[in-house]
C-alpha atoms as a PDB file:
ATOM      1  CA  UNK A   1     -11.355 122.091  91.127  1.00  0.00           C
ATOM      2  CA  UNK A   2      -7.853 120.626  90.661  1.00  0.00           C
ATOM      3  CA  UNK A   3      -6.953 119.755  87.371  1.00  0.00           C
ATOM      4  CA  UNK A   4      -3.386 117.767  87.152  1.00  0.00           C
ATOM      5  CA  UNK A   5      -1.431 119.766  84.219  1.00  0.00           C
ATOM      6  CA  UNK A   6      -0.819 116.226  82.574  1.00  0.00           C
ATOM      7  CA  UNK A   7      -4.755 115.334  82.261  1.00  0.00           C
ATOM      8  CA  UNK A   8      -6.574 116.161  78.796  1.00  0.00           C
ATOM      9  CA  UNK A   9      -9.734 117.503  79.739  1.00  0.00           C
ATOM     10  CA  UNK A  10     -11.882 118.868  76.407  1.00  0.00           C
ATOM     11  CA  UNK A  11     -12.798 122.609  77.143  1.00  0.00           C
ATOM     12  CA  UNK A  12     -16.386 121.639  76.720  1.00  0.00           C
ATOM     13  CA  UNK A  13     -16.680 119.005  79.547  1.00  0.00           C
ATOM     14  CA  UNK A  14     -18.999 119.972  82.044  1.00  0.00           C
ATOM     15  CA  UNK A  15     -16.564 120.006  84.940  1.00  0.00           C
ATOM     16  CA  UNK A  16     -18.615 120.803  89.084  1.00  0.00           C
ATOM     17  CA  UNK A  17     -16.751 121.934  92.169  1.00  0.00           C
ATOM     18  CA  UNK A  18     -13.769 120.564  93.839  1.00  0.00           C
ATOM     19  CA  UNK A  19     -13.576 117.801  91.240  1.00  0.00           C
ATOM     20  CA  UNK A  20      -9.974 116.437  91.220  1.00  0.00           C
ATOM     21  CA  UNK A  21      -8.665 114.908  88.068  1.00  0.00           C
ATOM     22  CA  UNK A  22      -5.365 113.245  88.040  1.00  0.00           C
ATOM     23  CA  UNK A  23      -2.356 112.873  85.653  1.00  0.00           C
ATOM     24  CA  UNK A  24      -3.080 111.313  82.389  1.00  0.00           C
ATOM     25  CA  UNK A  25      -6.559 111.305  82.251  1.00  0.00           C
ATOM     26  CA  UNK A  26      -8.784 112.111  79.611  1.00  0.00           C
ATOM     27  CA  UNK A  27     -11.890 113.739  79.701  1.00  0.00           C
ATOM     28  CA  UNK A  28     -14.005 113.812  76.227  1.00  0.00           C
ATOM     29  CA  UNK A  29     -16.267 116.990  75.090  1.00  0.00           C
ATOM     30  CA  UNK A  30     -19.516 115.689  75.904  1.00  0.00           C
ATOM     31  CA  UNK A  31     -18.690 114.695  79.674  1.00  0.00           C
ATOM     32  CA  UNK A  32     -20.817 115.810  82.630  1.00  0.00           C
ATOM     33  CA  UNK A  33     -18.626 115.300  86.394  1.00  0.00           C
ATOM     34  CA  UNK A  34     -20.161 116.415  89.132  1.00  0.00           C
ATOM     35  CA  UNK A  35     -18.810 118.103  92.391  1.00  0.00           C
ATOM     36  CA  UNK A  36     -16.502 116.209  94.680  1.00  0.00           C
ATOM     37  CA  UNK A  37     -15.641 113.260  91.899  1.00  0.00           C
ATOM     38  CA  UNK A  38     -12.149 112.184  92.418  1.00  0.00           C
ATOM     39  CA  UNK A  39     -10.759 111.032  89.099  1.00  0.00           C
ATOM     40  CA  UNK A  40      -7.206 109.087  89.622  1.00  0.00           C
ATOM     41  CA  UNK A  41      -4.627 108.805  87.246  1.00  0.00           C
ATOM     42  CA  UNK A  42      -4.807 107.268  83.420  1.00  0.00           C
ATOM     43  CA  UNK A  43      -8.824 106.996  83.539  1.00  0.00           C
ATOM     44  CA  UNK A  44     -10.460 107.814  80.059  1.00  0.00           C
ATOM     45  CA  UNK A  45     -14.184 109.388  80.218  1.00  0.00           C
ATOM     46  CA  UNK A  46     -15.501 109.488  76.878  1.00  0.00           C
ATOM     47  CA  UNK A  47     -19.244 109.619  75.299  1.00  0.00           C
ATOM     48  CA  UNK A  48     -22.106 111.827  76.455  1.00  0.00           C
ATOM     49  CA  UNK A  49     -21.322 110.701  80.201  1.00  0.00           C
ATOM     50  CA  UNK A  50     -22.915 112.533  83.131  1.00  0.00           C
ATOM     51  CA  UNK A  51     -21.463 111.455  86.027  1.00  0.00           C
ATOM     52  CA  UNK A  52     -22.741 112.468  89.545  1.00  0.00           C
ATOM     53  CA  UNK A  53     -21.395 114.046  93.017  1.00  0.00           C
ATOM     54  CA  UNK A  54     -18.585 112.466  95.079  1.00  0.00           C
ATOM     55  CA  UNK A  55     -17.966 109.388  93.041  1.00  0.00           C
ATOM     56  CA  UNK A  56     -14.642 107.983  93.235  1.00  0.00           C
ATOM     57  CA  UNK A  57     -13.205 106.341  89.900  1.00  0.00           C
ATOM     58  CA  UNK A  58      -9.534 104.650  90.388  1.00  0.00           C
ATOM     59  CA  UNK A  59      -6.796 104.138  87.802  1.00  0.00           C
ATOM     60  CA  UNK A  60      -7.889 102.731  84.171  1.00  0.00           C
ATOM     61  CA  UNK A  61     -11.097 102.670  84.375  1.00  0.00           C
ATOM     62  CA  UNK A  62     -12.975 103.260  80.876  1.00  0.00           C
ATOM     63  CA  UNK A  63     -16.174 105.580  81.368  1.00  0.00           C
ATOM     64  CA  UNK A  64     -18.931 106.296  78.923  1.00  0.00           C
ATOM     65  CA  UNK A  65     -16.967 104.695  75.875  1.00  0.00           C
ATOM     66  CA  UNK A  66     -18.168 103.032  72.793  1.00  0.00           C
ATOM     67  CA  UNK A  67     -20.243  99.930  73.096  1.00  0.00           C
ATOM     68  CA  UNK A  68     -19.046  96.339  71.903  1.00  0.00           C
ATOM     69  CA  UNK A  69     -22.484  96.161  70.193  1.00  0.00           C
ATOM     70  CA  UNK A  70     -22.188  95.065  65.975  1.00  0.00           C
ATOM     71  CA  UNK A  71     -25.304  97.268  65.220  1.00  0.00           C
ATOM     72  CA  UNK A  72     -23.781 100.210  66.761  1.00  0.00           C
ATOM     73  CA  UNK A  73     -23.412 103.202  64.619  1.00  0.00           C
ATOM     74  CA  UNK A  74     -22.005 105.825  66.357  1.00  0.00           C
ATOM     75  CA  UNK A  75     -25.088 107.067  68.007  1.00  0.00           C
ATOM     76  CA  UNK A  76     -25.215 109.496  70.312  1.00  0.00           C
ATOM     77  CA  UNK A  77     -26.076 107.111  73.383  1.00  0.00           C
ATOM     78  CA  UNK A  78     -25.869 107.937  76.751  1.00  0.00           C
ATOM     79  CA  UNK A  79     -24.111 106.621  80.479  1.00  0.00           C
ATOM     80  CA  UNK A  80     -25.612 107.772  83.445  1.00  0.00           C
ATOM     81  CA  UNK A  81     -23.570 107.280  87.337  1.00  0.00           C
ATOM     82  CA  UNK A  82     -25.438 108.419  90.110  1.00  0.00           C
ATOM     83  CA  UNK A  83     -23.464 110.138  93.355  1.00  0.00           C
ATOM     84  CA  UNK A  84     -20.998 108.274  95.783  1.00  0.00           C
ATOM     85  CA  UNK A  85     -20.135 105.604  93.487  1.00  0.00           C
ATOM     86  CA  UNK A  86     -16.736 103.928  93.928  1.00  0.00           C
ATOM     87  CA  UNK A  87     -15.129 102.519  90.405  1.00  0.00           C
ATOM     88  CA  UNK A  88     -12.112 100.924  91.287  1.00  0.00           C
ATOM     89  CA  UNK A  89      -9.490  99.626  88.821  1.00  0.00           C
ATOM     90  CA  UNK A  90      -9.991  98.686  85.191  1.00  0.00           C
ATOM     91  CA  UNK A  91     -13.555  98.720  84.841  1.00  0.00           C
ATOM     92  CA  UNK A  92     -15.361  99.164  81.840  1.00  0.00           C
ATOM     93  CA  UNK A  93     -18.994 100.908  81.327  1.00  0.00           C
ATOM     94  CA  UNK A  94     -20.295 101.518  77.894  1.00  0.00           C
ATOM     95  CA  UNK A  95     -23.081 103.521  76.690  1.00  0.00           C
ATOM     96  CA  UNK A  96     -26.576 102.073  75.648  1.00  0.00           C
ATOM     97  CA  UNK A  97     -27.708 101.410  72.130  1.00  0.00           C
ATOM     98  CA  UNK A  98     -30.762 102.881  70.303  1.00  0.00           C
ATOM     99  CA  UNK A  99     -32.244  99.343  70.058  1.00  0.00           C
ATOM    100  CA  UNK A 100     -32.885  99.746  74.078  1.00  0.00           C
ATOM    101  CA  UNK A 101     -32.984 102.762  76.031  1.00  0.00           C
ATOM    102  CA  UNK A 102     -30.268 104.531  74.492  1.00  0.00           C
ATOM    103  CA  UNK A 103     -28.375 104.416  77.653  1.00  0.00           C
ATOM    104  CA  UNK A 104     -26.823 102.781  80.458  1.00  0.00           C
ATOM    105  CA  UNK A 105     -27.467 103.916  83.907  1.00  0.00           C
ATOM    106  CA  UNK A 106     -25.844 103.013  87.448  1.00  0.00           C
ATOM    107  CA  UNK A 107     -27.371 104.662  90.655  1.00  0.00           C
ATOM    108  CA  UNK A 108     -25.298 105.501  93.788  1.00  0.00           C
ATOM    109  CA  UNK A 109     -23.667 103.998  96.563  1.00  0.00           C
ATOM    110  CA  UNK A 110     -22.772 101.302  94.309  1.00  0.00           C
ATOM    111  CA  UNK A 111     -19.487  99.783  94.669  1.00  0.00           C
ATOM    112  CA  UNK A 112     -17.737  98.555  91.123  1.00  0.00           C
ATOM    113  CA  UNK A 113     -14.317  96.089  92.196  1.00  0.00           C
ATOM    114  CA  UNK A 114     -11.450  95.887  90.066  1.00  0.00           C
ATOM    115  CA  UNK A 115     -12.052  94.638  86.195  1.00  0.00           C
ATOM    116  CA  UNK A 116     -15.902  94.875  86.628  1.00  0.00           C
ATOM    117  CA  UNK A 117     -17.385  94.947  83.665  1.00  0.00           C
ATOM    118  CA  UNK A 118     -21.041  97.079  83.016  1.00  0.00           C
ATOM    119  CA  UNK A 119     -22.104  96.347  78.946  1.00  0.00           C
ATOM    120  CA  UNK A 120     -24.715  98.718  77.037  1.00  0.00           C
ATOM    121  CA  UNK A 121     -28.181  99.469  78.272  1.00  0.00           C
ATOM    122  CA  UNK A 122     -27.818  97.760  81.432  1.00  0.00           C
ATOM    123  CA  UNK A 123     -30.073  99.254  84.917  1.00  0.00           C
ATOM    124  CA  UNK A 124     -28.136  99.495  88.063  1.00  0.00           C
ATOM    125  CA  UNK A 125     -29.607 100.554  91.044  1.00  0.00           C
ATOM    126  CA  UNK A 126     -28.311 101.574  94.620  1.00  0.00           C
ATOM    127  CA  UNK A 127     -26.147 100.044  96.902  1.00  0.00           C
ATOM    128  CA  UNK A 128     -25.551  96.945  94.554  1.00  0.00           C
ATOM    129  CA  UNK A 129     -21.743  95.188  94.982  1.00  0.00           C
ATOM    130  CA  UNK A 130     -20.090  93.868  91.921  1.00  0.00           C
ATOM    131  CA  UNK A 131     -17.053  92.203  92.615  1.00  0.00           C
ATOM    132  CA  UNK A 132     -13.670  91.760  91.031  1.00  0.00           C
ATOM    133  CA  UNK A 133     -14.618  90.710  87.478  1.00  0.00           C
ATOM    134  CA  UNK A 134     -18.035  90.218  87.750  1.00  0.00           C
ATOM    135  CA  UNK A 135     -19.549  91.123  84.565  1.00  0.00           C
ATOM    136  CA  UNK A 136     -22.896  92.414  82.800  1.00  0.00           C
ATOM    137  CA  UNK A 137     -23.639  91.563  79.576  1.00  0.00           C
ATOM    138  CA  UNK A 138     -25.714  93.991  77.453  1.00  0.00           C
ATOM    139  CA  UNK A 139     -29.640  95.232  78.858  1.00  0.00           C
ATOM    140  CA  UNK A 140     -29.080  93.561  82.390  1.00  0.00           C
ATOM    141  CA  UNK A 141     -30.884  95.050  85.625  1.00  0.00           C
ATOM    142  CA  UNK A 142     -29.236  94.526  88.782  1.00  0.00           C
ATOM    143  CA  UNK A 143     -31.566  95.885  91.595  1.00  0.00           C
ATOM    144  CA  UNK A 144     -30.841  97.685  94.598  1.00  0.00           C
ATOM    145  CA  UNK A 145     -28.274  96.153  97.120  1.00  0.00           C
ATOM    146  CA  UNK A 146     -27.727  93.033  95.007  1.00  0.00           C
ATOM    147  CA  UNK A 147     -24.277  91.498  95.104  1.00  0.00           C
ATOM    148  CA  UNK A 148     -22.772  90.077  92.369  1.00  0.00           C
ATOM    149  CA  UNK A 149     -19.303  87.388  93.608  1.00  0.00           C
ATOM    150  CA  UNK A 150     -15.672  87.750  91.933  1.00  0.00           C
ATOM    151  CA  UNK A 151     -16.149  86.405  88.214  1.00  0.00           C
ATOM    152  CA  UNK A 152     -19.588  86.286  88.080  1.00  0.00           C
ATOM    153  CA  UNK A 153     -20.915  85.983  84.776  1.00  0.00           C
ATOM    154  CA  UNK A 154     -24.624  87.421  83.939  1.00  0.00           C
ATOM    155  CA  UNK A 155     -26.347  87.188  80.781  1.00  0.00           C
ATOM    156  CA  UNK A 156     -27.567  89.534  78.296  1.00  0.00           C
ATOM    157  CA  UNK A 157     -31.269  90.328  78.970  1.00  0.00           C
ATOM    158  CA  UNK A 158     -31.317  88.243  82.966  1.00  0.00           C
ATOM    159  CA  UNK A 159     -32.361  90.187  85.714  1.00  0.00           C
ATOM    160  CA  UNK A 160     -30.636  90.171  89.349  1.00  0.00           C
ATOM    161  CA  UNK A 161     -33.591  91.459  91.926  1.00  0.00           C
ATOM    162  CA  UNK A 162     -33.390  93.523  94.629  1.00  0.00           C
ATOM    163  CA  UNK A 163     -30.984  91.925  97.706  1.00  0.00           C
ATOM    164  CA  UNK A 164     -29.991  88.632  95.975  1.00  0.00           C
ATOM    165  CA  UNK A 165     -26.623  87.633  95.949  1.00  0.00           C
ATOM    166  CA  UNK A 166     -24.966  85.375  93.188  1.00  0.00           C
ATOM    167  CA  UNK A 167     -21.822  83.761  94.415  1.00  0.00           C
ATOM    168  CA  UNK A 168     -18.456  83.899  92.532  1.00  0.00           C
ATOM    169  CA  UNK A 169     -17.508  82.157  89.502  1.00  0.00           C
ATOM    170  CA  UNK A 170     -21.006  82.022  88.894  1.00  0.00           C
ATOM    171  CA  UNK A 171     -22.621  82.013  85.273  1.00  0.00           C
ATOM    172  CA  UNK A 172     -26.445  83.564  85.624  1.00  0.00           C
ATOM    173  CA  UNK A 173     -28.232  82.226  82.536  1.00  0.00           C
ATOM    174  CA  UNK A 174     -32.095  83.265  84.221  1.00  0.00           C
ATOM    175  CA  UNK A 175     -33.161  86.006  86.279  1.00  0.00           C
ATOM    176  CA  UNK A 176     -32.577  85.667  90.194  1.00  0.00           C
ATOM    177  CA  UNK A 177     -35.430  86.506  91.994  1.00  0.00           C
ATOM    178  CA  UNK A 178     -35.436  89.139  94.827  1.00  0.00           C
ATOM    179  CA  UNK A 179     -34.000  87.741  97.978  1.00  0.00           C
ATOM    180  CA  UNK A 180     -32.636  84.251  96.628  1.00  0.00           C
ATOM    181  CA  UNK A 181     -29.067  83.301  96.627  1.00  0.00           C
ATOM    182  CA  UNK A 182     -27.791  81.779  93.473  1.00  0.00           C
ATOM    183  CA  UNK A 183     -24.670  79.875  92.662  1.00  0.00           C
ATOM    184  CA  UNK A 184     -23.117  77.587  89.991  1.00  0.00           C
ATOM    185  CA  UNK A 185     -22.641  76.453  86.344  1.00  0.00           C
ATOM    186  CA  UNK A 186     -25.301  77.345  85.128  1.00  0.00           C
ATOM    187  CA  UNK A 187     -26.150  79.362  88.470  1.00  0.00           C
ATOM    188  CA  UNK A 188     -29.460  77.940  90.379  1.00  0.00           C
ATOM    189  CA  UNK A 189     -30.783  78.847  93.752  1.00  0.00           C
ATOM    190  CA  UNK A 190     -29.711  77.947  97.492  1.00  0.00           C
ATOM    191  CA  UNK A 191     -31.706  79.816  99.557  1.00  0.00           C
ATOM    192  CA  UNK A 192     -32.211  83.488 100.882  1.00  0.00           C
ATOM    193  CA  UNK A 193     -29.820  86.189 101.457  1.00  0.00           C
ATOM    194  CA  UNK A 194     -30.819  86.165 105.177  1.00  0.00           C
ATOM    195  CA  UNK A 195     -27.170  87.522 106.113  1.00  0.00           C
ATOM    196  CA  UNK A 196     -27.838  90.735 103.928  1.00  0.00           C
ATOM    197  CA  UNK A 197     -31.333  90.924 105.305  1.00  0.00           C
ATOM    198  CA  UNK A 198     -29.979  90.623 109.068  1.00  0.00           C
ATOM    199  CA  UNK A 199     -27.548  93.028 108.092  1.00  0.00           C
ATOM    200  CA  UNK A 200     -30.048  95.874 106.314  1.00  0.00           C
ATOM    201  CA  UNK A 201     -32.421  95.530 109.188  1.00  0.00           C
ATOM    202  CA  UNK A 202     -35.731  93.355 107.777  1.00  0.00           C
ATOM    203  CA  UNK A 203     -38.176  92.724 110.903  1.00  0.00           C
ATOM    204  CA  UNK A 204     -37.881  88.369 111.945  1.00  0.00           C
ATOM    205  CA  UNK A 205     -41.964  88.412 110.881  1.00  0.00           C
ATOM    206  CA  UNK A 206     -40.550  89.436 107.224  1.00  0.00           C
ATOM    207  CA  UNK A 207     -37.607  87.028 107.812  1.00  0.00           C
ATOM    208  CA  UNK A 208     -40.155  84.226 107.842  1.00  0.00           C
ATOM    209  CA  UNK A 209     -42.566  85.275 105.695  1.00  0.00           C
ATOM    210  CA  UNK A 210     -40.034  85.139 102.977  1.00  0.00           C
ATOM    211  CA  UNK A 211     -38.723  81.474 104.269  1.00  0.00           C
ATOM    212  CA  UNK A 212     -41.812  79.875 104.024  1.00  0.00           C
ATOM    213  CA  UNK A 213     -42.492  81.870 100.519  1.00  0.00           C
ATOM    214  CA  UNK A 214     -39.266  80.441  99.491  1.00  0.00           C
ATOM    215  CA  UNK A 215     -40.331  77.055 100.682  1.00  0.00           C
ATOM    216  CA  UNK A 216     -43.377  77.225  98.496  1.00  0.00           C
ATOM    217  CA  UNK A 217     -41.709  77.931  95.296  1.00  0.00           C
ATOM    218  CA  UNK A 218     -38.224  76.061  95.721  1.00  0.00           C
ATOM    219  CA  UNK A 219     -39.008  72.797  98.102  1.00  0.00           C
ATOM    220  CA  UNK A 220     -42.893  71.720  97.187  1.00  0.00           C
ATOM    221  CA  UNK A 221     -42.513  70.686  93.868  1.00  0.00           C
ATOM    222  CA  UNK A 222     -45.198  73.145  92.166  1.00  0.00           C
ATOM    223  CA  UNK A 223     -45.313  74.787  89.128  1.00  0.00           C
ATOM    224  CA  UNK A 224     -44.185  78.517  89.391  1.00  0.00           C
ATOM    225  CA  UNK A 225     -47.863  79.135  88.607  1.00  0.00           C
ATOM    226  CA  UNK A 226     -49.023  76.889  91.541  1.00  0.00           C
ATOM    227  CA  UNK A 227     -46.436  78.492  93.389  1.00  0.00           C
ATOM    228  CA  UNK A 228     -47.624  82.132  92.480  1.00  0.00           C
ATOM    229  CA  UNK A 229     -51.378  81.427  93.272  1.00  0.00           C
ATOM    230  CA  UNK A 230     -50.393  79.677  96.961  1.00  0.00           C
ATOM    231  CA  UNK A 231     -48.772  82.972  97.626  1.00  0.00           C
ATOM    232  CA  UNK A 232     -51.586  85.807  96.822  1.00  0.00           C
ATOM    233  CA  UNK A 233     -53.020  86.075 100.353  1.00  0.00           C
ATOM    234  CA  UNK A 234     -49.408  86.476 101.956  1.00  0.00           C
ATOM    235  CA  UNK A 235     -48.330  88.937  99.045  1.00  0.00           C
ATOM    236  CA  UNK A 236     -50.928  91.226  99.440  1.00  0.00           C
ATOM    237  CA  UNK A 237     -50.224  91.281 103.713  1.00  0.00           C
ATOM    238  CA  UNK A 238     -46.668  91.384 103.414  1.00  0.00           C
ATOM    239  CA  UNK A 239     -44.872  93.554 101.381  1.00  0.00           C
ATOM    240  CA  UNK A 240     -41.422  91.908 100.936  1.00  0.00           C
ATOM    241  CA  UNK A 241     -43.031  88.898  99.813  1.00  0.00           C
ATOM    242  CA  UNK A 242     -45.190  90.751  97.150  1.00  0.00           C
ATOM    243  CA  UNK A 243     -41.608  92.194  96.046  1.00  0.00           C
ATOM    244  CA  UNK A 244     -40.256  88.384  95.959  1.00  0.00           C
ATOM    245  CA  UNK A 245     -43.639  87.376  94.148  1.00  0.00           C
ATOM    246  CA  UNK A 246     -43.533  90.690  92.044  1.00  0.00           C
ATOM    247  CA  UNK A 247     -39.799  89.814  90.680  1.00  0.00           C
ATOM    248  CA  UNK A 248     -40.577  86.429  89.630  1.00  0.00           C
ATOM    249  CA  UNK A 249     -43.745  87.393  87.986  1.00  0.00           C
ATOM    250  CA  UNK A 250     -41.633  90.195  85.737  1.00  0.00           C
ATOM    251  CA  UNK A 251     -39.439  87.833  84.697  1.00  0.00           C
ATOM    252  CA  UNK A 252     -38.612  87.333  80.929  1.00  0.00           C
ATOM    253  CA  UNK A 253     -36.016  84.599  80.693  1.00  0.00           C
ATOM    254  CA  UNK A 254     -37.671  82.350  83.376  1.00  0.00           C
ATOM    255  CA  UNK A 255     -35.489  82.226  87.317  1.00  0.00           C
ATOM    256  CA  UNK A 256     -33.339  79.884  88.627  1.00  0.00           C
ATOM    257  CA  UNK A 257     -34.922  76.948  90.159  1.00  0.00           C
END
């Protein structure tokens, strides 16, 4: 490993192989980093944080610290990275709260742009973008490979399925199903994320499975229920539209219509 002789790293961190820390970085007691993180310069990692292999976290970034939750106590909550996660500058992850899981987890691959903002308790999965400023308030789940646009605003509780993409600015009051593409003040949808699907491989008979499942639910004035029901046979042939049925179903705060 390669410590810089200006970091602070507690003797009881939990430091792997060939982890490089740079100058004026702090590393608390209760800190897990595993081999081939590069830490840059002036990053604080605080908490009981267990971070994973070959992550890359950039210059003022604020690991594993305190939540901005009024009922927290001091608890000893946890954050969770995954491997291969890149952190860039000035983001902020907290730690979860004992009134939810206890702690907040991101998976790998994931890439976190500059100011990004992950609150306490939230679920991040693989291969999800957040963009410069995007932020996620407290017990969010973003699923794997969604992308969140610069300044993108999500709710506490809202859930972001699995290859959706919300477009910047935009403020996500309801959960956004798998697949859709959401946008606006208050966000609602406009579509499918056919560019990421083109892009990640999905066959053309999924590809229009999932247009004319959208079609059902967005453009023939049912009910979701009516919606849900038109869609059983299809669901249980094709699987990406059972996942696109499946994330609507799960949903707690209602999705954007």
């Amino acid at each position: 490993m390669s410590i810089h002789p200006q970091a602070i790293v507690d003797p009881s961190a939990e430091i792997g192989s060939d982890v490089v820390i740079g100058p004026w970085t702090l590393v608390g007691p209760d800190v897990e980093i595993g081999d081939g993180t590069v830490v840059h310069s002036h990053v604080v990692i605080n908490g009981h944080t267990k971070i994973g292999k070959d992550n890359q976290i950039y210059q003022f970034a604020s690991v594993g610290e305190a939540n901005q939750d009024k009922k927290y106590k001091g608890e000893p909550t946890r954050l969770e990275i995954g491997d291969r996660n890149v952190i860039r500058e000035s983001c902020t992850i907290h730690r979860g709260t004992v009134q939810d899981r206890g702690v907040t987890t991101i998976g790998s691959d994931n890439l976190l742009m500059a100011y990004a903002h992950v609150a306490h308790d939230c679920l991040v999965g693989d291969n999800t973008i957040l963009a410069n400023m995007a932020t996620l308030a407290g017990h969010v789940s973003l699923d794997n490979y969604a992308i969140l646009g610069g300044g993108t605003m999500v709710h506490q509780f809202c859930q972001i399925g699995q290859h959706s993409m919300c477009a910047g600015g935009s403020i996500v009051l309801k959960d956004v199903p798998a697949y859709v593409m959401a946008g606006g003040q208050p966000a609602t949808a406009h579509g499918l994320n056919f560019e990421g699907l083109k892009r990640r491989g999905f066959s053309k008979e999924a590809q229009h499975a999932l247009r004319r499942a959208y079609k059902t639910i967005y453009r023939e004035g049912l009910t979701l229920d009516q919606a849900l029901a038109e869609l059983t046979e299809v669901a249980s042939e094709v699987q990406e539209v059972a996942i696109l049925v499946e994330s609507i179903k799960s949903s707690t705060r209602g999705v954007v219509r």
